[in-house]
PDB file of N, CA and C in Angstrom:
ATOM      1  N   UNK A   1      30.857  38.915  17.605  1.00  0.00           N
ATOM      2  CA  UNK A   1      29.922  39.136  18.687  1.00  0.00           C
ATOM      3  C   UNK A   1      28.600  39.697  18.173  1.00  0.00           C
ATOM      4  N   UNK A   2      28.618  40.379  17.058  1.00  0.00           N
ATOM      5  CA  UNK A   2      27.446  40.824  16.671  1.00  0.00           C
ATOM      6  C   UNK A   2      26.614  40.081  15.752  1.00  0.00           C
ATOM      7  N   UNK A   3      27.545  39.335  15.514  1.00  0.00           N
ATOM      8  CA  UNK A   3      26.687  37.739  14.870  1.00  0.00           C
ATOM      9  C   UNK A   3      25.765  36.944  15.755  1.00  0.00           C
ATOM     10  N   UNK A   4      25.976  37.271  17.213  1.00  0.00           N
ATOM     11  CA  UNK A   4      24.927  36.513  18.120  1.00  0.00           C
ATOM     12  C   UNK A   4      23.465  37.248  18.344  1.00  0.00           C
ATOM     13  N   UNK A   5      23.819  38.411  18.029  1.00  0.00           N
ATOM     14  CA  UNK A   5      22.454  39.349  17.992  1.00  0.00           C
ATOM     15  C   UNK A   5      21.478  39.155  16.824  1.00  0.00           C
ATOM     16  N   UNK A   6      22.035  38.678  15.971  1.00  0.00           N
ATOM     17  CA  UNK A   6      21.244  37.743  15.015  1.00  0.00           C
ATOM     18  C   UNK A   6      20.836  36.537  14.610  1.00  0.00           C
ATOM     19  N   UNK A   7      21.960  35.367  15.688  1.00  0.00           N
ATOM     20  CA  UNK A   7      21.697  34.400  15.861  1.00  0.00           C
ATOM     21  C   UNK A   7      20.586  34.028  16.123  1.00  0.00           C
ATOM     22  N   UNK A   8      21.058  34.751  18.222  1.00  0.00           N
ATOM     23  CA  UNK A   8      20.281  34.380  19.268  1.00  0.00           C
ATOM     24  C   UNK A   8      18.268  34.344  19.227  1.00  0.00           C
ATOM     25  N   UNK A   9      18.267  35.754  18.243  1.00  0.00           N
ATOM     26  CA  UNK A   9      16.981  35.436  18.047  1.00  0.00           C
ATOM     27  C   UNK A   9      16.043  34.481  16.854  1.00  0.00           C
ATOM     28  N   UNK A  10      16.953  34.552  15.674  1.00  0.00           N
ATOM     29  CA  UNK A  10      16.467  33.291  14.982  1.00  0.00           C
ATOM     30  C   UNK A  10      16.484  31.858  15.339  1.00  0.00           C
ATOM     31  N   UNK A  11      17.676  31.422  16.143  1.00  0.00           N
ATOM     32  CA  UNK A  11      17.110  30.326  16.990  1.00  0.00           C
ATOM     33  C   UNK A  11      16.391  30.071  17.889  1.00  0.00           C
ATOM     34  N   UNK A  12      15.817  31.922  18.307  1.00  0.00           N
ATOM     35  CA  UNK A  12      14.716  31.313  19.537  1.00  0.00           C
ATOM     36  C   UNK A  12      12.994  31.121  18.469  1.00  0.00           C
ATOM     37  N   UNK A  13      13.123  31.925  17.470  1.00  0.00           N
ATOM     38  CA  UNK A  13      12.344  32.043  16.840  1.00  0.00           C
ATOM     39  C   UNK A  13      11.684  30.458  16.116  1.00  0.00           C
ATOM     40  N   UNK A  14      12.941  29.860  15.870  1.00  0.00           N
ATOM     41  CA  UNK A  14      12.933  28.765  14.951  1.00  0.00           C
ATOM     42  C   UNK A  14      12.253  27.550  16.345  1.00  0.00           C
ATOM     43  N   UNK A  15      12.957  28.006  17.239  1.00  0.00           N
ATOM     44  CA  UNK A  15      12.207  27.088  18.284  1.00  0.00           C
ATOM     45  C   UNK A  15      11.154  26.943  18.767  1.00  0.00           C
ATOM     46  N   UNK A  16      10.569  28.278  18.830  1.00  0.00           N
ATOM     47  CA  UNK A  16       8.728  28.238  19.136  1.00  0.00           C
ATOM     48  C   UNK A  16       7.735  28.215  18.210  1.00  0.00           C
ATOM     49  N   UNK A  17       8.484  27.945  16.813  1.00  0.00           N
ATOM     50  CA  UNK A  17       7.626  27.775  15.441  1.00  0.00           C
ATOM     51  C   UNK A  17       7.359  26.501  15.628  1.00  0.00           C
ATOM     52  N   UNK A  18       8.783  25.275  16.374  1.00  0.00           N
ATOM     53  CA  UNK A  18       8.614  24.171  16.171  1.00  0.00           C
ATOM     54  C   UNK A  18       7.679  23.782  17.431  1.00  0.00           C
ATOM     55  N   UNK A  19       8.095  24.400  18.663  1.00  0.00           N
ATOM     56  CA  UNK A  19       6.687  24.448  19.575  1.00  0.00           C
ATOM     57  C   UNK A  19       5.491  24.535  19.213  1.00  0.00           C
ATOM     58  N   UNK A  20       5.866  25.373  18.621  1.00  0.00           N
ATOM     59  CA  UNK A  20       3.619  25.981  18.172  1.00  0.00           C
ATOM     60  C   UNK A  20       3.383  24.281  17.410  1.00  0.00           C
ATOM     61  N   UNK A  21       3.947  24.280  16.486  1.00  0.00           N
ATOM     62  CA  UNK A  21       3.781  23.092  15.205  1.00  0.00           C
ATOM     63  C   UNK A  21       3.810  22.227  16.361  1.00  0.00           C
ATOM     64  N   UNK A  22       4.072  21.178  17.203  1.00  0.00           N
ATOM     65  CA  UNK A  22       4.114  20.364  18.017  1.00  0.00           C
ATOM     66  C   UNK A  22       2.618  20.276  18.715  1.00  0.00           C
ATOM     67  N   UNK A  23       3.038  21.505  19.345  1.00  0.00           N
ATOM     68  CA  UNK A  23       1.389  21.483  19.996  1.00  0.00           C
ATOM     69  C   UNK A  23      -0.179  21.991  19.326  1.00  0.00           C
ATOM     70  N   UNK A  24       0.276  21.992  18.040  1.00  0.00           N
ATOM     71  CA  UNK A  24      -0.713  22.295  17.043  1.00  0.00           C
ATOM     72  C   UNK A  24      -0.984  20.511  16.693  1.00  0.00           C
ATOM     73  N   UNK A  25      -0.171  20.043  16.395  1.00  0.00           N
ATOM     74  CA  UNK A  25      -0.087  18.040  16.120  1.00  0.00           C
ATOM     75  C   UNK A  25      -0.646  17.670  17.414  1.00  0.00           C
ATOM     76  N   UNK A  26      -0.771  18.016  18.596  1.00  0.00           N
ATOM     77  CA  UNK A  26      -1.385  17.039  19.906  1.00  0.00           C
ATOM     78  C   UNK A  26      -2.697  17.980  19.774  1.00  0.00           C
ATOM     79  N   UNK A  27      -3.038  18.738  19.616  1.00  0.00           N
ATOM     80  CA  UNK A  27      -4.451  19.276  19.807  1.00  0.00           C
ATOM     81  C   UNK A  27      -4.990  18.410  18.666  1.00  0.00           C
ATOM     82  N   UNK A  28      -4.691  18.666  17.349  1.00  0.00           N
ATOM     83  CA  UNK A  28      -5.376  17.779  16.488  1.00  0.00           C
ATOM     84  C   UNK A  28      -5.297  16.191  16.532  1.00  0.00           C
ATOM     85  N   UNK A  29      -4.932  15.695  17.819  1.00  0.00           N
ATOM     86  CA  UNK A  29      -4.966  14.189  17.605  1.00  0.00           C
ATOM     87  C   UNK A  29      -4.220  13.434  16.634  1.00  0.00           C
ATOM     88  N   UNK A  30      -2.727  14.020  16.690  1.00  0.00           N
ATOM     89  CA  UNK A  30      -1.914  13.695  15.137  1.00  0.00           C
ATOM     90  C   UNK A  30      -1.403  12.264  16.241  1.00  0.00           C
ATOM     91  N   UNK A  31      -1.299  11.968  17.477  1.00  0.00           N
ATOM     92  CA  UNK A  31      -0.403  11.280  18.111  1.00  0.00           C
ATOM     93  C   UNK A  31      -1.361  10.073  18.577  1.00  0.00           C
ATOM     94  N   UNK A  32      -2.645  10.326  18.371  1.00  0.00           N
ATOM     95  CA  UNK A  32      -3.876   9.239  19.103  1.00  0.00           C
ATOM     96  C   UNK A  32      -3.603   8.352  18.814  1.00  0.00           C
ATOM     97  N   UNK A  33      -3.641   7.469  17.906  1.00  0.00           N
ATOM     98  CA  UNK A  33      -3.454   6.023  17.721  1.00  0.00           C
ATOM     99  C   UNK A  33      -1.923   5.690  17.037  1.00  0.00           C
ATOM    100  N   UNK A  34      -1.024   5.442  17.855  1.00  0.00           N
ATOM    101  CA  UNK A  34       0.017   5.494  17.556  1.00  0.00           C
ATOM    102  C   UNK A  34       0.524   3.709  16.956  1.00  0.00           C
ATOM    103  N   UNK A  35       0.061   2.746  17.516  1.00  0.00           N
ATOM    104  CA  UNK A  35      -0.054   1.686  17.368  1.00  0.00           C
ATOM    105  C   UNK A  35      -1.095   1.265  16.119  1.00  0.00           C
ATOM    106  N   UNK A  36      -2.081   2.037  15.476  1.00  0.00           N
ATOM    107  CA  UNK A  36      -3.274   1.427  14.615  1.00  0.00           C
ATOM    108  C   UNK A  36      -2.998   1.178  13.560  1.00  0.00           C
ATOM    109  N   UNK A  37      -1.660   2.249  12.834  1.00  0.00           N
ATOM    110  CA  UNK A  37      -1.696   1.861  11.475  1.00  0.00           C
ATOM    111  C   UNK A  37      -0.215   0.797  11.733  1.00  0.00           C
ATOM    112  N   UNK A  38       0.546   0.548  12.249  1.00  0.00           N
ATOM    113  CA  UNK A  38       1.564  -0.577  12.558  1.00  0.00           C
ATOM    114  C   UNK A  38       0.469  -2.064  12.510  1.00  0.00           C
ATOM    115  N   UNK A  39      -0.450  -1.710  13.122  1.00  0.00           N
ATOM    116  CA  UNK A  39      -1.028  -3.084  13.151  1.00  0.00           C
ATOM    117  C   UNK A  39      -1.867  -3.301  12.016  1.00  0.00           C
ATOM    118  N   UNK A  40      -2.266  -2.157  11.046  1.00  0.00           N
ATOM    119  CA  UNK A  40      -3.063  -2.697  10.045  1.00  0.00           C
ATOM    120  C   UNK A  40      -2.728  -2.619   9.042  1.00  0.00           C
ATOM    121  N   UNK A  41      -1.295  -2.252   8.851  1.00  0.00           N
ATOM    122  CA  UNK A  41      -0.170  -2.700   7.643  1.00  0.00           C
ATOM    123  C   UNK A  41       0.280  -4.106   7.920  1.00  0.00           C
ATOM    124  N   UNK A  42       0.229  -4.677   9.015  1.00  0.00           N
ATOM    125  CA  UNK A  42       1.001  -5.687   9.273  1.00  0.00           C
ATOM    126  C   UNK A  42      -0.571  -7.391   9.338  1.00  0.00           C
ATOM    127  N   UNK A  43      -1.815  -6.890   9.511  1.00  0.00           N
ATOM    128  CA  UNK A  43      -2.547  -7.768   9.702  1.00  0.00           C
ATOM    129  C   UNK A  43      -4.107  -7.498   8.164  1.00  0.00           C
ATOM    130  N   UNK A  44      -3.622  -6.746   7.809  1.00  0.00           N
ATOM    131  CA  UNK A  44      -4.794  -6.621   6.841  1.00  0.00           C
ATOM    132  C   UNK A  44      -4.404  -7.577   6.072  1.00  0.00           C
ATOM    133  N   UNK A  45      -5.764  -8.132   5.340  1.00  0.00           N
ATOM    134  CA  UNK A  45      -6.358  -9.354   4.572  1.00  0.00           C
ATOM    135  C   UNK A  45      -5.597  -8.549   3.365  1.00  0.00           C
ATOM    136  N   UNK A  46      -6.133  -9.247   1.844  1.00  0.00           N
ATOM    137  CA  UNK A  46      -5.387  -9.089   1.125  1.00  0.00           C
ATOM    138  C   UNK A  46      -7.256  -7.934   0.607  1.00  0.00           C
ATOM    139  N   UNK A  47      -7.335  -7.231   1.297  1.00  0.00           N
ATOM    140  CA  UNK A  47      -8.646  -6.382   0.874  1.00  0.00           C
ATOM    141  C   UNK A  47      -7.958  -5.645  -0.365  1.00  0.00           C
ATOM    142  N   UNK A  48      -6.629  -5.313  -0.560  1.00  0.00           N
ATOM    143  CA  UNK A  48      -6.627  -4.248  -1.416  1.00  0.00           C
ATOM    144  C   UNK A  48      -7.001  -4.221  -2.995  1.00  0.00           C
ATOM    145  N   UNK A  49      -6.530  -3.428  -3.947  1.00  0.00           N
ATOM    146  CA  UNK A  49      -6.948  -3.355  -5.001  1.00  0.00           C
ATOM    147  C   UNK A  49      -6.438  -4.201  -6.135  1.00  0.00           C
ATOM    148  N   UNK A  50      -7.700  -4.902  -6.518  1.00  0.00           N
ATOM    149  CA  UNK A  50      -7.281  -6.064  -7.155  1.00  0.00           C
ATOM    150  C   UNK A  50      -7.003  -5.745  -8.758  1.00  0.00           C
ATOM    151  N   UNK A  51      -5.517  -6.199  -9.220  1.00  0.00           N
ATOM    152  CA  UNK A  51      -4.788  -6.062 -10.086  1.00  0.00           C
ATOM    153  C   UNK A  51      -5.222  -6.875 -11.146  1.00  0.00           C
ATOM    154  N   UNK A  52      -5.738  -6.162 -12.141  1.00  0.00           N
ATOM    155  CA  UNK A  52      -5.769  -7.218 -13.308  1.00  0.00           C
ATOM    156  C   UNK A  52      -5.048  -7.025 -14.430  1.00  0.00           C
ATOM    157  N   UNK A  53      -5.283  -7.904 -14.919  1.00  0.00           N
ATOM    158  CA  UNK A  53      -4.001  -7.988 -16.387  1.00  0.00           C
ATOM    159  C   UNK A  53      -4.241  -7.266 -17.311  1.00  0.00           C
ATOM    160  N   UNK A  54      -3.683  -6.874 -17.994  1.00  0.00           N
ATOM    161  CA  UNK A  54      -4.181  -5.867 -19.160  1.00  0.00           C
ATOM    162  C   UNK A  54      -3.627  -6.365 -20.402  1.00  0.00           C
ATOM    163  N   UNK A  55      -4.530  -6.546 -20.909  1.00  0.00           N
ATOM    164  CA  UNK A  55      -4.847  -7.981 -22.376  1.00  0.00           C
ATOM    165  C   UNK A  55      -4.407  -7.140 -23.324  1.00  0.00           C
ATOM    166  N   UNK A  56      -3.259  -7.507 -23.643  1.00  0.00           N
ATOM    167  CA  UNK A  56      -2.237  -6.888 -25.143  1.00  0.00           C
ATOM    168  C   UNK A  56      -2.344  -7.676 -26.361  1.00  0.00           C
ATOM    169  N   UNK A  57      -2.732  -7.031 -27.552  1.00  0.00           N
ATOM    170  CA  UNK A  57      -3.119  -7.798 -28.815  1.00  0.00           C
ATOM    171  C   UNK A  57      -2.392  -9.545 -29.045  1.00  0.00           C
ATOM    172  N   UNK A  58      -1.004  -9.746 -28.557  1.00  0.00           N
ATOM    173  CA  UNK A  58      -0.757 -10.969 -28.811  1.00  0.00           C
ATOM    174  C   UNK A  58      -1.535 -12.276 -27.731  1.00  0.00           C
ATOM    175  N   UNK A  59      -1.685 -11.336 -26.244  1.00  0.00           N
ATOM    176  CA  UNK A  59      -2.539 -12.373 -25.260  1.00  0.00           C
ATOM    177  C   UNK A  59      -3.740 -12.416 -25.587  1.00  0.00           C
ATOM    178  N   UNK A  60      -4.225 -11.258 -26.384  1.00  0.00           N
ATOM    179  CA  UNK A  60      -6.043 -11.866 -26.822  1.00  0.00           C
ATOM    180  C   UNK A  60      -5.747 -12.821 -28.062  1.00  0.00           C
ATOM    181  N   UNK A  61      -5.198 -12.848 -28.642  1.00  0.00           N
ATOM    182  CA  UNK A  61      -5.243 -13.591 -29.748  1.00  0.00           C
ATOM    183  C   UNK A  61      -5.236 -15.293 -29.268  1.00  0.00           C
ATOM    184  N   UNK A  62      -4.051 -15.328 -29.010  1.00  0.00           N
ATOM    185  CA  UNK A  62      -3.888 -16.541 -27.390  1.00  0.00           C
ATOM    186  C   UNK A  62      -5.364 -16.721 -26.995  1.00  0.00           C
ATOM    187  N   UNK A  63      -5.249 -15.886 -26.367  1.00  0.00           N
ATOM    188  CA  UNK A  63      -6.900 -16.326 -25.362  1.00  0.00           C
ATOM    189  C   UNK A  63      -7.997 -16.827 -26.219  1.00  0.00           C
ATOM    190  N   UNK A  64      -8.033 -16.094 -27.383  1.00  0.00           N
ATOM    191  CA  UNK A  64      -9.598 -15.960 -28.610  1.00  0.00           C
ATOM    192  C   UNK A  64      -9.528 -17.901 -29.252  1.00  0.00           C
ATOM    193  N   UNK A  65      -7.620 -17.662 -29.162  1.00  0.00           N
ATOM    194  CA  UNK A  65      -7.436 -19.045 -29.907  1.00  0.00           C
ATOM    195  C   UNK A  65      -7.898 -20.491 -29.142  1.00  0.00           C
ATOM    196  N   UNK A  66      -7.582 -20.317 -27.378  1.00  0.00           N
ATOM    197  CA  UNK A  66      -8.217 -21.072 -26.459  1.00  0.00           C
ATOM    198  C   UNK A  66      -9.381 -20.852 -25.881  1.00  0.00           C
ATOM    199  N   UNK A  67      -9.922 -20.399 -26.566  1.00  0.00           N
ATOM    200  CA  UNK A  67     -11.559 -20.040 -25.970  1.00  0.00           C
ATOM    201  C   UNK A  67     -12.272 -19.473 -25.158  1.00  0.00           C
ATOM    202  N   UNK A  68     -11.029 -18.056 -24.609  1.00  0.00           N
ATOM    203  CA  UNK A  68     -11.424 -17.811 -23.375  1.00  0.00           C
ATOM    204  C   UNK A  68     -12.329 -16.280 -24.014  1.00  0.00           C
ATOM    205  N   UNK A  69     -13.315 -16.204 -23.124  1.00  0.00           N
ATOM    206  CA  UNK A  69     -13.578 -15.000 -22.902  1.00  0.00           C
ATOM    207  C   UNK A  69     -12.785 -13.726 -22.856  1.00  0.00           C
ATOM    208  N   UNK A  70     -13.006 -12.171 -23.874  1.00  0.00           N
ATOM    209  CA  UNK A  70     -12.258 -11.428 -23.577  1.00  0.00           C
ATOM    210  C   UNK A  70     -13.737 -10.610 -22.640  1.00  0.00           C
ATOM    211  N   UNK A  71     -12.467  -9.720 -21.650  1.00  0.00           N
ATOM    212  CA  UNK A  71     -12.953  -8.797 -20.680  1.00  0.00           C
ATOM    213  C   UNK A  71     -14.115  -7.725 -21.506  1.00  0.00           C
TER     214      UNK A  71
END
């Protein structure tokens, strides 16, 4: 029984931390566009960062041997 006297208030405690934190996320607009990034993971162009190859002594040699331009 005297285990609830220590319970009772760390779970009320633990509960209005997660209150505060909740309504600390809707004041800052954490919830505004809930739909924007679903749709612009799913419809963006291929804008992102373009990957290039990274030319290791046997592919330049290759390349030097076919005439290509090194980077």
């Amino acid at each position: 029984m005297i285990d609830f006297f220590f319970l009772v208030p760390i779970a009320i405690g633990m509960g209005l931390v997660g209150l505060a934190s909740f309504m600390w996320t809707l004041k800052n607009g954490q919830y505004d566009d809930l739909e924007g990034a679903a749709q612009r993971i799913l419809f963006e162009g291929n804008e992102g960062p373009v990957l290039e190859k990274h030319r290791t002594p046997s592919t330049a040699i290759k390349a030097d041997a076919e005439g290509s331009e090194s980077p």
